[in-house]
Protein backbone atom coordinates (compact mmCIF):
# COMPACT_ATOMS: atom_id res chain seq x y z
CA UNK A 1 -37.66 -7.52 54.87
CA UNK A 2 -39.56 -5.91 51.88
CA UNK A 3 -37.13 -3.01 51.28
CA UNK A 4 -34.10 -5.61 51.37
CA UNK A 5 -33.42 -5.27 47.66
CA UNK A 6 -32.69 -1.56 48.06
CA UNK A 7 -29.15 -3.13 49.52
CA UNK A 8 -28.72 -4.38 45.85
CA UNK A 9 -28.19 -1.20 44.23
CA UNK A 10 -24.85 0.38 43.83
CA UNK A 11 -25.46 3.71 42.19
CA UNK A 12 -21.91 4.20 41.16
CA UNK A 13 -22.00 2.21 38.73
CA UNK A 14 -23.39 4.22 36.31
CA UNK A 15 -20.07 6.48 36.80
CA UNK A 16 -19.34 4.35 33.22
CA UNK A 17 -22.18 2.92 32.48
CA UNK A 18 -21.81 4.42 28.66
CA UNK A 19 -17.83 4.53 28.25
CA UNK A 20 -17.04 4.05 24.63
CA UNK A 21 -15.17 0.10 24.89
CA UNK A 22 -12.63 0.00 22.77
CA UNK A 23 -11.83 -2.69 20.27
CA UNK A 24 -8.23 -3.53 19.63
CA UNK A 25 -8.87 -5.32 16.63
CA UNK A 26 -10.69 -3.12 15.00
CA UNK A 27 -8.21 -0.32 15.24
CA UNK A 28 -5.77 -2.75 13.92
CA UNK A 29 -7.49 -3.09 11.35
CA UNK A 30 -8.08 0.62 10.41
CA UNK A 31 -4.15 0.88 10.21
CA UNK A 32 -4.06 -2.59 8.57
CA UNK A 33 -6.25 -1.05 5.65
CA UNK A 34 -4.10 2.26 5.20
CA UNK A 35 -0.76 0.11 5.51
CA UNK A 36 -2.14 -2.05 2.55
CA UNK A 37 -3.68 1.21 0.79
CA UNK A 38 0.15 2.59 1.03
CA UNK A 39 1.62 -0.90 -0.47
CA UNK A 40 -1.25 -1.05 -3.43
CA UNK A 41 -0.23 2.68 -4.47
CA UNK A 42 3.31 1.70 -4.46
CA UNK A 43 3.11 -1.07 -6.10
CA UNK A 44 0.75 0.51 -8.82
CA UNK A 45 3.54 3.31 -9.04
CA UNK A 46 1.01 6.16 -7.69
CA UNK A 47 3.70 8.58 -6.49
CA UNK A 48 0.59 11.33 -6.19
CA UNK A 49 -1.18 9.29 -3.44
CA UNK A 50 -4.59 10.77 -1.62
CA UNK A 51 -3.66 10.59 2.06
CA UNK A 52 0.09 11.66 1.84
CA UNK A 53 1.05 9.39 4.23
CA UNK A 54 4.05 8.35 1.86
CA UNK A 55 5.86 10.39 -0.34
CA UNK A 56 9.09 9.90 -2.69
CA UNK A 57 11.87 12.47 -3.27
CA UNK A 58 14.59 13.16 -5.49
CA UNK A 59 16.63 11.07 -4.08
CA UNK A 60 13.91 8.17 -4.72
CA UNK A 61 13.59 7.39 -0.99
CA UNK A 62 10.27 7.43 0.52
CA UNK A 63 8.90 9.54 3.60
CA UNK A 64 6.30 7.57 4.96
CA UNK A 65 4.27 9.66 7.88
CA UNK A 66 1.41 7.20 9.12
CA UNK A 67 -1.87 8.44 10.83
CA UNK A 68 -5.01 7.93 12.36
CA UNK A 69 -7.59 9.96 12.28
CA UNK A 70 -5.21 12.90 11.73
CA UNK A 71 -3.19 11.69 14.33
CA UNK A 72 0.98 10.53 13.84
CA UNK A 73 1.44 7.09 14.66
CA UNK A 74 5.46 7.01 15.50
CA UNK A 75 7.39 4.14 14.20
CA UNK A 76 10.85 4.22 16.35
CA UNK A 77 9.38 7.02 18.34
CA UNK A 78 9.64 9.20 14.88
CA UNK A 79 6.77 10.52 13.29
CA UNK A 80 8.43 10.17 9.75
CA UNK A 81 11.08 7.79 8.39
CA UNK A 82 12.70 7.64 5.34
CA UNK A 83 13.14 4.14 3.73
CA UNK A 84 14.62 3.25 0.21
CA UNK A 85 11.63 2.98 -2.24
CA UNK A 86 13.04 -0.76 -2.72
CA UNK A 87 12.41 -1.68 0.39
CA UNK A 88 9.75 -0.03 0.97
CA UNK A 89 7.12 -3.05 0.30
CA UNK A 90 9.28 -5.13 2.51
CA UNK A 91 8.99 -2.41 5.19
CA UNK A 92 4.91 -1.86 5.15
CA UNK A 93 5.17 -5.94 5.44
CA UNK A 94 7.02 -5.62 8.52
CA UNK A 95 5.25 -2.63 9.78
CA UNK A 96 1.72 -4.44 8.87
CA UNK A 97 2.91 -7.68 11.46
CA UNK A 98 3.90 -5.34 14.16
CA UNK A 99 0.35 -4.11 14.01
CA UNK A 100 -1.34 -7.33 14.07
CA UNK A 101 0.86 -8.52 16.44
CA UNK A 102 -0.15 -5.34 19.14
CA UNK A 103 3.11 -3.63 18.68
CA UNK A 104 1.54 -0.03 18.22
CA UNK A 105 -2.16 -0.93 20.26
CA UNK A 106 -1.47 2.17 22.54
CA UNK A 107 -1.36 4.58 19.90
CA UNK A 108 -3.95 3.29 17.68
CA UNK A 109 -5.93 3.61 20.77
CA UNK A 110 -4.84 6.96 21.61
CA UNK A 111 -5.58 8.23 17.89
CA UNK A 112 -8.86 6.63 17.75
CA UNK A 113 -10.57 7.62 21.18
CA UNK A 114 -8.68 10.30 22.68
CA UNK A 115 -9.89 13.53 20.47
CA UNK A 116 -6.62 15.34 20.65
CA UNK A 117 -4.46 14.93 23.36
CA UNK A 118 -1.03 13.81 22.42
CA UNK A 119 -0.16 10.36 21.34
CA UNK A 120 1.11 7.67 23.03
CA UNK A 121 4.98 7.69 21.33
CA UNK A 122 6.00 3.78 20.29
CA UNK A 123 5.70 0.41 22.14
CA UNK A 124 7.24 -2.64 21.41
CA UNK A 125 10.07 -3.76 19.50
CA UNK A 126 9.57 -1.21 16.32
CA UNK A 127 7.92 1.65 18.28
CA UNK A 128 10.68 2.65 20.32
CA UNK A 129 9.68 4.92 23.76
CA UNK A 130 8.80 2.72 27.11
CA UNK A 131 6.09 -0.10 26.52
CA UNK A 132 2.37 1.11 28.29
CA UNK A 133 -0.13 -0.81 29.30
CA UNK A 134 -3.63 -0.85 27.27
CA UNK A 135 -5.42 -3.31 29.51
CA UNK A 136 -6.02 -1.47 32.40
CA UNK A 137 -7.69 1.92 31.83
CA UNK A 138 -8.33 4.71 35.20
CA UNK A 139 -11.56 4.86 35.21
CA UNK A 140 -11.33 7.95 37.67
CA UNK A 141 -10.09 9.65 34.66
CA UNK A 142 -12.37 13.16 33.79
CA UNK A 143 -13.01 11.83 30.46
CA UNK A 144 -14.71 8.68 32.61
CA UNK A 145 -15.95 11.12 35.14
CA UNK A 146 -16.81 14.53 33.86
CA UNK A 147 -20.38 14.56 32.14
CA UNK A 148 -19.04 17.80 30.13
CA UNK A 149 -16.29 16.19 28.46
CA UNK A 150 -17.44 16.00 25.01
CA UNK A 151 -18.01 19.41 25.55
CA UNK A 152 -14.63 20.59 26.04
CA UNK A 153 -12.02 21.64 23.30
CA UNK A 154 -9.17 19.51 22.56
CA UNK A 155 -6.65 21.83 24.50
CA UNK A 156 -9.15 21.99 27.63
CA UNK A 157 -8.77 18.03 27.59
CA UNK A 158 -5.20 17.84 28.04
CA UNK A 159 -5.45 20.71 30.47
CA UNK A 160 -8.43 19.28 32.30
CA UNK A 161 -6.33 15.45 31.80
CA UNK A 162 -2.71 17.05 32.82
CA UNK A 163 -4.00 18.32 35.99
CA UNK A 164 -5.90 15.04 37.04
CA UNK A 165 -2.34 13.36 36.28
CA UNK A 166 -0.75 16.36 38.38
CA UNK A 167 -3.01 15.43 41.42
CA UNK A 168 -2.54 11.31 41.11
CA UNK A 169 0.82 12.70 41.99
């Protein structure tokens, strides 16, 4: 039959032909770089640091408040701790591991692709909250499935993603 390679095509899949793939390891390594950033400053003495993400008090303890790209990354499902300022290089070192060992992939995920809607709270050991899966993605999702999606505001996401949950039941 000439027209037997017609049978080949599946047109679906182009429903994802240009999903953004995520990279574990390189979002690891964007937190990586601001947990280090965080110990140089200490270390240095720089109470006055850029990013905020760590801040001392009169008590000497330190706040530190960790993000990505804007976005809270919760350590024990809190979006600040407080840890003594003399333990504080011994906590980034612990906090650093955890991230290169995948402890906080969901929310480094969430921070780095998601555009707004709200972040996945802790997994693991340190991050607290119930443990989600990063491997397996819905690709039925609208942000797979709706051309307009880059188009829409970061509160018509979460709508738009809420009801898609609602309906998956």
């Amino acid at each position: 039959m000439a027209n037997s390679f017609l049978e080949l095509i599946d047109n679906t899949l182009g429903t994802h032909f240009n999903a953004p793939v995520y990279d574990p390891a390189k979002g690891r390594a964007k937190l990586v770089k601001a947990i280090d950033g965080a110990a140089t400053q200490h270390g240095e003495n720089r109470t006055k640091v850029p990013n905020r993400a760590w801040t001392v008090g009169n008590n000497g303890a330190i706040r530190y408040k960790p993000t990505l790209n804007g976005r809270p990354i919760f350590i024990g499902d809190k979006e600040e701790n407080y840890v003594s300022s003399d333990r504080f290089p011994e906590f980034l070192k612990g906090f650093k591991a955890a991230v290169e060992a995948g402890d906080f992939d969901a929310q480094i995920e969430s921070a780095l692709t998601d555009g707004g809607s709200t972040p996945a709270r802790g997994t693991g050991s340190l991050g607290g909250g119930r443990k989600r899966a990063t491997a397996v993605k819905d690709d039925q999702h609208p942000k797979f499935t709706d051309p307009k999606w880059s188009t829409y505001t970061a509160g018509e996401k979460i709508q738009k993603g809420l009801a898609y949950k609602n309906q998956r039941g």
